[in-house]
Protein backbone atom coordinates (compact mmCIF):
# COMPACT_ATOMS: atom_id res chain seq x y z
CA UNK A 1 20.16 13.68 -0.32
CA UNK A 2 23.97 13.59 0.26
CA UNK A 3 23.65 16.20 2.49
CA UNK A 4 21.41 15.00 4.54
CA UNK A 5 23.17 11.30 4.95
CA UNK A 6 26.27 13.53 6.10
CA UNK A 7 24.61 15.55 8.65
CA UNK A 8 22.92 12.13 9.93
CA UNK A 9 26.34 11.08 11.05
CA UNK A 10 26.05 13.70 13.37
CA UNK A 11 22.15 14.12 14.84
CA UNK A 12 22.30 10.75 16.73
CA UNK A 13 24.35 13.30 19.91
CA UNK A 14 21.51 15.71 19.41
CA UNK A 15 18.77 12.60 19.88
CA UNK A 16 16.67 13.67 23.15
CA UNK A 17 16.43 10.80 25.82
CA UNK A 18 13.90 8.26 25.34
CA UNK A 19 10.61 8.64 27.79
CA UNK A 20 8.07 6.41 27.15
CA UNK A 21 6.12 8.27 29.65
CA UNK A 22 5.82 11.12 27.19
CA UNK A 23 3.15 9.78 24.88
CA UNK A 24 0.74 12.49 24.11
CA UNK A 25 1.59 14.50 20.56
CA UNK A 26 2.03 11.54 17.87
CA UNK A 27 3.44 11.54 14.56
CA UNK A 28 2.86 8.81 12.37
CA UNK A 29 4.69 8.14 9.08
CA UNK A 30 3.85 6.45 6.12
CA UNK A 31 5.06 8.94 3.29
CA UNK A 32 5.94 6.50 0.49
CA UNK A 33 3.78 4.73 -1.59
CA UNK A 34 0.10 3.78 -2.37
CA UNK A 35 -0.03 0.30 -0.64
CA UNK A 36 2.68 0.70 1.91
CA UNK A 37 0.45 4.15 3.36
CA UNK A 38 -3.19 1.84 3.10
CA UNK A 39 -1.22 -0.99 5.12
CA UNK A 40 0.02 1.42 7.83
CA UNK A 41 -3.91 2.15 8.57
CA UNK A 42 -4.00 -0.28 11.05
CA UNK A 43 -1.74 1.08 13.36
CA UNK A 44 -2.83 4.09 13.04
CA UNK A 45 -6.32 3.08 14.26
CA UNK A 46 -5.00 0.80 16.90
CA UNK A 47 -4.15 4.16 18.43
CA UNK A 48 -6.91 6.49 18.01
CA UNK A 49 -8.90 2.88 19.31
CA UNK A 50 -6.62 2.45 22.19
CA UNK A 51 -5.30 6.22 23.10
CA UNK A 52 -8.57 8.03 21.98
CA UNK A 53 -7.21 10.96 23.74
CA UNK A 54 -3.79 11.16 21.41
CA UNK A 55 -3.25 14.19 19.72
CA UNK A 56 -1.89 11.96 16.22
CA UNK A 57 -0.17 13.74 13.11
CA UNK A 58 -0.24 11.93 10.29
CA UNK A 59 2.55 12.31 7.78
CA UNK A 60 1.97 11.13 4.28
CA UNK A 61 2.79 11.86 0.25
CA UNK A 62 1.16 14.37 -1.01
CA UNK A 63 0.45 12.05 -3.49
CA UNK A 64 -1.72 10.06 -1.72
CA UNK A 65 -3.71 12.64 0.66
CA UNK A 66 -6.58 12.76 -1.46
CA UNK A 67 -7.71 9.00 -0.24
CA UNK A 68 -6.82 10.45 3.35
CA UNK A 69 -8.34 14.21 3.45
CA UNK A 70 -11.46 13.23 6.18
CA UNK A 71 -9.61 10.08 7.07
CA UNK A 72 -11.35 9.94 10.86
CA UNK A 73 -8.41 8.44 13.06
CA UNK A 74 -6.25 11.38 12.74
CA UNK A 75 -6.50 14.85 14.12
CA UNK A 76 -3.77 16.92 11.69
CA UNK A 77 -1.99 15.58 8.03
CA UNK A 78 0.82 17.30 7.22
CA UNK A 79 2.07 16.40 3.41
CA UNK A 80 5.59 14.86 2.56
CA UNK A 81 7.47 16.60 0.08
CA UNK A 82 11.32 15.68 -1.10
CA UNK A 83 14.13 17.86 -0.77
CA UNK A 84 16.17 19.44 2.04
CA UNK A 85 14.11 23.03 1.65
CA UNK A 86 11.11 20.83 2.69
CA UNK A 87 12.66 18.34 5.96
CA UNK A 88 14.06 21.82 7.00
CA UNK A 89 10.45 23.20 6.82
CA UNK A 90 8.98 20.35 8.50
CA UNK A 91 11.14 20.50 11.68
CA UNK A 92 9.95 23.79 11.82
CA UNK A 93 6.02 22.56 11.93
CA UNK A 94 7.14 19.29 14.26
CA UNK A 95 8.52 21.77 16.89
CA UNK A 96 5.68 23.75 16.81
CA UNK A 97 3.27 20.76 17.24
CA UNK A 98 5.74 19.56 20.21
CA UNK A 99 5.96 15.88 18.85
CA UNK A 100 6.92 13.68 21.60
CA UNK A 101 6.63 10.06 19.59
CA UNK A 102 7.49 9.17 16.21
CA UNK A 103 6.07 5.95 14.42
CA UNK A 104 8.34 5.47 11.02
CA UNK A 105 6.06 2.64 9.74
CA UNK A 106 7.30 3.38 6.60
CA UNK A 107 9.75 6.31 5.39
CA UNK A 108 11.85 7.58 3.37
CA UNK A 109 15.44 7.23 4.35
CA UNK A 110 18.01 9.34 5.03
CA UNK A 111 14.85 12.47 5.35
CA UNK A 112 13.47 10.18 8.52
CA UNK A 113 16.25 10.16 10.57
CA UNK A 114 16.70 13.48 9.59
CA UNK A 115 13.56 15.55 10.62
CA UNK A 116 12.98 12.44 13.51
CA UNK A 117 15.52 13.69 15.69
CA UNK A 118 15.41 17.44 14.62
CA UNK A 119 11.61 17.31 15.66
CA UNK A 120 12.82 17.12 19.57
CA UNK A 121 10.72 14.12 19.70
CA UNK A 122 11.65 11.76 22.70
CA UNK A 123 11.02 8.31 20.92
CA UNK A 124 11.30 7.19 17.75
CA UNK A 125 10.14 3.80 16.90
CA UNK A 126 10.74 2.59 12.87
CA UNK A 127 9.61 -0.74 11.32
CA UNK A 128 12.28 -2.08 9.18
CA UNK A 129 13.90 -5.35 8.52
CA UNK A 130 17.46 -4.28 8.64
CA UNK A 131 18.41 -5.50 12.25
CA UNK A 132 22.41 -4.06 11.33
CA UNK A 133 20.52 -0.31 10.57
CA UNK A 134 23.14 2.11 11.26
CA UNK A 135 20.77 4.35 13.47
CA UNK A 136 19.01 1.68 15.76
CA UNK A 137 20.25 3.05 18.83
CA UNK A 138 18.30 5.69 18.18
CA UNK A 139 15.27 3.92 18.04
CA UNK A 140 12.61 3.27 20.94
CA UNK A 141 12.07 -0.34 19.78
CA UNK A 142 14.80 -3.45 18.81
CA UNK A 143 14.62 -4.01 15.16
CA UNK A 144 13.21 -7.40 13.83
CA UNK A 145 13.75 -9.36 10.81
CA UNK A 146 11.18 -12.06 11.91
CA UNK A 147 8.60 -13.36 9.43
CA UNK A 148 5.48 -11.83 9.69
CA UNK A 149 2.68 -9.76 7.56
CA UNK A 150 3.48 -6.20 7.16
CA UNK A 151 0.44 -5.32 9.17
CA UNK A 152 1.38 -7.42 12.21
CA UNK A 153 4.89 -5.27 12.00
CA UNK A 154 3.96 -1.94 11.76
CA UNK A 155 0.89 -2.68 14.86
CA UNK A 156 4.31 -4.20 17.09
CA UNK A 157 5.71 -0.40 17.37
CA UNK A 158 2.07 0.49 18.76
CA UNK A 159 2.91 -2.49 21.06
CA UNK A 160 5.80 -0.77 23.17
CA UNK A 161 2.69 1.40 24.69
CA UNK A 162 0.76 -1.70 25.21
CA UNK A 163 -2.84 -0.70 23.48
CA UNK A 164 -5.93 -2.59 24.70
CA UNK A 165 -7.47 -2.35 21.48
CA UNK A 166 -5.68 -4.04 18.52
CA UNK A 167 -7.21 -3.14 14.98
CA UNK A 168 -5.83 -5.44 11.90
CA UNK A 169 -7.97 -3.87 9.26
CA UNK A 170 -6.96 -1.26 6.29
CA UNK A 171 -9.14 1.55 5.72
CA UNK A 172 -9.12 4.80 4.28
CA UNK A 173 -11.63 8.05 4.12
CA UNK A 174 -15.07 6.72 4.90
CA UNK A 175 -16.27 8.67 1.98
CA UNK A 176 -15.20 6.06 -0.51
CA UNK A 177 -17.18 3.37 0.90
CA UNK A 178 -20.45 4.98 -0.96
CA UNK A 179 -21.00 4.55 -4.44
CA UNK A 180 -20.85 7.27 -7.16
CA UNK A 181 -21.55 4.66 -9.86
CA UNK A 182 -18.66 5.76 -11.80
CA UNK A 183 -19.12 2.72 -14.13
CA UNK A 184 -22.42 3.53 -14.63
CA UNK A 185 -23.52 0.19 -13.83
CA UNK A 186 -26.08 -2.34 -15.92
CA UNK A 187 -28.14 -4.74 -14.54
CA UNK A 188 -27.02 -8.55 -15.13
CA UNK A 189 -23.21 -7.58 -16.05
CA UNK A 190 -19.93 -8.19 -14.23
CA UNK A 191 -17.62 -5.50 -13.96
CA UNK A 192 -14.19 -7.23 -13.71
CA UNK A 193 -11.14 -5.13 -12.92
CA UNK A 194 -7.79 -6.44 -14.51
CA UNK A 195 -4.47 -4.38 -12.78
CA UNK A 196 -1.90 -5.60 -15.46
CA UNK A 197 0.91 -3.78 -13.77
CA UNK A 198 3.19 -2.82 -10.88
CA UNK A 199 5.64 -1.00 -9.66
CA UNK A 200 8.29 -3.31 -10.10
CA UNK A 201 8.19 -5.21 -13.64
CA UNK A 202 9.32 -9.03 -11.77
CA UNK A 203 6.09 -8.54 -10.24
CA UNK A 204 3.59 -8.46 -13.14
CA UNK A 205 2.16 -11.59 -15.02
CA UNK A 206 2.85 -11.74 -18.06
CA UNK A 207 1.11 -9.73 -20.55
CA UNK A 208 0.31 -12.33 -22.90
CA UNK A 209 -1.84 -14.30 -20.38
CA UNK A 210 -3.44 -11.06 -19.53
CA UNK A 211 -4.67 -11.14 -23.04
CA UNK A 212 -5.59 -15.13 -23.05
CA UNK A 213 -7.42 -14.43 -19.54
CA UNK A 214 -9.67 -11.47 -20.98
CA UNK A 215 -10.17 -13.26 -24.33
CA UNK A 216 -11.49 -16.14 -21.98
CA UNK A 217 -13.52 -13.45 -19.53
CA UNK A 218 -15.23 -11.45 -22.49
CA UNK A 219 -16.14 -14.87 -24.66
CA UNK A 220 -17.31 -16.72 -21.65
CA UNK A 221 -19.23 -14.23 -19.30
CA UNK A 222 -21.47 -11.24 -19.61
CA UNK A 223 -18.58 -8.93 -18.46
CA UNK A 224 -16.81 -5.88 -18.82
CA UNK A 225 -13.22 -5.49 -18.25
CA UNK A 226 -11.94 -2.27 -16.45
CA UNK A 227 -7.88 -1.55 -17.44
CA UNK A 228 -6.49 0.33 -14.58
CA UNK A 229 -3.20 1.42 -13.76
CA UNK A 230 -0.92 4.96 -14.21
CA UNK A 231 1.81 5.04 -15.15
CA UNK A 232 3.63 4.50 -18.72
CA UNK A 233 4.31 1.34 -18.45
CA UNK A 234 1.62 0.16 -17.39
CA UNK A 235 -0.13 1.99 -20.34
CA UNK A 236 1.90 0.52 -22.91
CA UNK A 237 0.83 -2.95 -21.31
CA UNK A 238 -2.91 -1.88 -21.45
CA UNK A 239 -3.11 -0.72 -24.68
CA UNK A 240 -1.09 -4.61 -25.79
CA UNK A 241 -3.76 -5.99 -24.44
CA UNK A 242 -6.38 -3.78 -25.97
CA UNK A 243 -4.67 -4.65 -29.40
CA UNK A 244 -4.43 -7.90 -29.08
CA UNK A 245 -8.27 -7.96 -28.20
CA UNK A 246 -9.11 -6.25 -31.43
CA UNK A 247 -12.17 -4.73 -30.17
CA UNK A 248 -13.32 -2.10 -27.57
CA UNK A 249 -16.90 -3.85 -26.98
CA UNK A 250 -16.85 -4.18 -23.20
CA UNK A 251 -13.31 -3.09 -22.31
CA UNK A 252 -13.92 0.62 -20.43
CA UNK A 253 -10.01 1.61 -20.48
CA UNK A 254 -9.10 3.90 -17.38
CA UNK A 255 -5.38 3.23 -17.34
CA UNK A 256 -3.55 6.71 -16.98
CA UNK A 257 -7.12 8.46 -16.91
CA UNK A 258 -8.47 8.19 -13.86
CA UNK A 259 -7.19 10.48 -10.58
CA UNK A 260 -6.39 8.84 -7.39
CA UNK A 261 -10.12 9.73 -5.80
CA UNK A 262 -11.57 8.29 -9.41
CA UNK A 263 -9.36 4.80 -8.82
CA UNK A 264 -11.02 4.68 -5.02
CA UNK A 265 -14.91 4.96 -6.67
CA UNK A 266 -14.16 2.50 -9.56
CA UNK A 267 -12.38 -0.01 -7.48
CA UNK A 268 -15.56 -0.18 -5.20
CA UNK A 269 -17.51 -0.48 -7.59
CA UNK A 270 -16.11 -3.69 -9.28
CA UNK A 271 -17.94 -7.39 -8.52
CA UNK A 272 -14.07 -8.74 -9.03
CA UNK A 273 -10.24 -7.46 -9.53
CA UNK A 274 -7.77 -9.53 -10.49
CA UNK A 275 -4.26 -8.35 -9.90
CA UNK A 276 -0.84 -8.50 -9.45
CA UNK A 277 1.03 -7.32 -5.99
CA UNK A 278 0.22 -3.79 -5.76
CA UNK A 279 -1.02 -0.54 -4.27
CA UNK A 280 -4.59 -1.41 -5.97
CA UNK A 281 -4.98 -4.41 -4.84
CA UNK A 282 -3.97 -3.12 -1.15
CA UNK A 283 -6.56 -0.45 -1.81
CA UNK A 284 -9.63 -2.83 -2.97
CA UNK A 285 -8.63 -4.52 0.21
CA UNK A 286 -9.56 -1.96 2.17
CA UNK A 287 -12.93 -0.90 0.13
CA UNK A 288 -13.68 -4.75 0.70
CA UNK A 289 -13.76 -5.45 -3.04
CA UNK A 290 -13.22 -9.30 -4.21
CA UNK A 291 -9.51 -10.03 -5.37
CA UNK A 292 -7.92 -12.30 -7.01
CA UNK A 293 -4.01 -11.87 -6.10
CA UNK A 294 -1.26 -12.95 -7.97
CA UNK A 295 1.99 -13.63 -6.24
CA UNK A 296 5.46 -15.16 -7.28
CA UNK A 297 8.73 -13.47 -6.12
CA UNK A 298 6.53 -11.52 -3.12
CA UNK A 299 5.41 -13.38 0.02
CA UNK A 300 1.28 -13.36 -0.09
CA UNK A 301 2.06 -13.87 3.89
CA UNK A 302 3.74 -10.79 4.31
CA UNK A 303 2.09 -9.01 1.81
CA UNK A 304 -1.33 -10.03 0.99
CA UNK A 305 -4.90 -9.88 2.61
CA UNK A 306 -5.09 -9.96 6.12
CA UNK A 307 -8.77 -9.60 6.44
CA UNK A 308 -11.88 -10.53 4.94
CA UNK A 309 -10.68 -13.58 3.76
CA UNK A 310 -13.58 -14.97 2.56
CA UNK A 311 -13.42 -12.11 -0.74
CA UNK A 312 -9.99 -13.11 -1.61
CA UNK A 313 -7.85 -15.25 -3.64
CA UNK A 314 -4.62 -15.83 -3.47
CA UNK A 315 -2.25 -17.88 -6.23
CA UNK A 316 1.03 -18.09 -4.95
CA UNK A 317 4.11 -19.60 -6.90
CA UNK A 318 8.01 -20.32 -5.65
CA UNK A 319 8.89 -17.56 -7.47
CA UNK A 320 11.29 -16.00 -4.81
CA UNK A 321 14.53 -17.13 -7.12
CA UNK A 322 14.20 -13.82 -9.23
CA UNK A 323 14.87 -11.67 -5.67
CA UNK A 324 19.12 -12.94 -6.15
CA UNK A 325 19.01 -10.69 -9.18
CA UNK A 326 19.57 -6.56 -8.55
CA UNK A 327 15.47 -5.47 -8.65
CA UNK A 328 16.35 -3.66 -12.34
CA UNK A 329 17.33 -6.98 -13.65
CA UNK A 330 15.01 -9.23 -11.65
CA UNK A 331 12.61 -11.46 -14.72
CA UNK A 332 9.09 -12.03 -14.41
CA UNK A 333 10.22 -15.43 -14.69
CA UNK A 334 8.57 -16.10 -10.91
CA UNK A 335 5.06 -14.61 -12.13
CA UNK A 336 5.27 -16.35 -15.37
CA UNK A 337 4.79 -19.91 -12.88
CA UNK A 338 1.13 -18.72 -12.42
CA UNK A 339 -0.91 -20.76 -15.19
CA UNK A 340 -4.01 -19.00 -16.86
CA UNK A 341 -5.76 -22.06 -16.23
CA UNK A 342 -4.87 -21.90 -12.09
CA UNK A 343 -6.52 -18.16 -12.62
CA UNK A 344 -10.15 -19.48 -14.73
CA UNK A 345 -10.23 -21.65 -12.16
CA UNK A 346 -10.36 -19.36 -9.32
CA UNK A 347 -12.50 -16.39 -11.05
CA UNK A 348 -15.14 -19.65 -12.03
CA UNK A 349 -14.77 -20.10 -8.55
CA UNK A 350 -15.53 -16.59 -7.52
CA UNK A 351 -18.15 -16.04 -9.89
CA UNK A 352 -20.26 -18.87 -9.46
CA UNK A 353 -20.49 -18.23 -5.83
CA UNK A 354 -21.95 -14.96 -5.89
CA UNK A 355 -24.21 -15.33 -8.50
């Protein structure tokens, strides 16, 4: 990626004039991870809503297409690979497709600025934080580091164009919304989803009231607990808790054994998951699953539900100390506010009303 920061430097002389007028072959980009593509939904159908005759691109990882492969707002998807072999490569197809506006909701850095002004494209509008960004005068819209959900940022670039329809919900292919039973579902049980991890460590609860939580859950309820997650980590923490248990009777283990499209079905088809800030709980957001959200060093009012209030929780603690540490070194002393008690309380809470 050297490279590529290098020959930034010099692309900004090479940036085609802005034209707002020239609004007809969109590309939108959200080509990092799980959550951060499900929140950029929105925007995206904010402009199929408002433009409905936009011709809109969607670039995304090719990671995450399988959640997006019939997704209806978009016309094309063209898949995100790393590398310069690949940003060359996608010039190519950007030309082609005569982009004219760029929506960077969220990117990779320095490959964005990179293919972005390569493409030909006339605007280029990015959400970021970082009012001193070094290429700003290259965008179409004045950064902001105001306070304000994710959602709400990424729908002020579709702003500039002034849309008449403004669309705050998350969705993603309509295909997950229907059941395959995955879980295989019996009558008179809850199926109760626990996401133990995340992609930054500072951001899980601890383990250790993981384990009291489901040794409350599995003695007090007709339940079954459903371990999800992916990666190692997150499978070391899974099987910890699965130890600690000392029985598999009602604990159906799909951490690091379920595919992307497999996580979609199972998440729907939970009565309850309780997890910390992630691109699960992002994605049971959108499938309109109950959650119960745990939150310490990250802002639940930048980063948690914005819709459908009424089937999530939210436990917030002042845990924002931990963010003057470097992220590798950052404790999960902020998470470890969040009492197991303050989380009983709240799936009681949950449970009892839909019964």
């Amino acid at each position: 990626m050297k490279i590529l920061k290098y020959i930034n430097k010099l692309l900004p002389i090479f940036k085609k004039e802005n034209n707002p007028k020239k609004f007809q072959n969109i590309l939108v980009v959200s080509n990092t991870g799980l959550g951060d593509t499900i929140l950029g939904t929105p925007a995206i159908k904010t402009l199929r809503k408002s433009f409905p005759n936009l011709h809109i691109t969607f670039l995304l990882h090719k990671k995450i297409y399988p959640l997006f492969k019939d997704f209806e707002y978009v016309d094309d998807i063209l898949l995100y690979l790393p590398g310069v072999f690949h940003q060359i490569k996608l010039v190519k197809e950007l030309r082609k497709k005569k982009i004219d506006t760029i929506f960077l909701l969220h990117s990779n850095a320095p490959e964005d600025i990179f293919f972005s002004i390569l493409s030909g494209a006339n605007n280029i509008l990015k959400m970021t934080d970082n009012i001193n960004h070094e290429y700003k005068d290259i965008f179409l819209n004045t950064l902001c580091s105001e306070k304000k959900h994710v959602i709400e940022k990424k729908i002020d670039l579709i702003k500039f164009f002034h849309p008449k329809i403004l669309d705050t919900t998350m969705s993603i292919a309509k295909q997950f919304s229907n059941s395959k039973n995955f879980l295989q579902k019996e009558k008179n049980i809850r199926y109760i989803g626990l996401q133990v991890g995340a992609q930054d460590s500072y951001k899980m609860w601890p383990i250790e009231k993981f384990i009291e939580l489901s040794k409350f859950l599995l003695q007090t309820y007709s339940c079954k607990l459903i371990l999800l997650g992916a990666t190692n980590l997150e499978q070391k923490l899974t099987n910890q808790l699965i130890t600690s248990l000392n029985t598999n009777q009602n604990i159906i283990n799909k951490c690091g054994k379920s595919s992307l499209e497999e996580l979609a079905y199972l998440v729907k088809e939970l009565d309850l998951l309780i997890t910390n800030d992630t691109g699960t709980m992002h994605l049971a957001i959108a499938l309109q699953t109950p959650t119960l959200c745990l939150f310490g060093p990250t802002d639940s009012k930048v980063y948690g539900p914005y819709q459908d209030f009424h089937l999530h929780d939210i436990i917030q603690k002042d845990g924002f100390f931990v963010n003057t540490e470097p992220k590798k070194q950052r404790s999960d002393a902020g998470m470890d506010l969040i009492s197991v008690d303050e989380v009983k309380s709240l799936v009681e809470k949950r449970l009892k009303t839909h019964d």
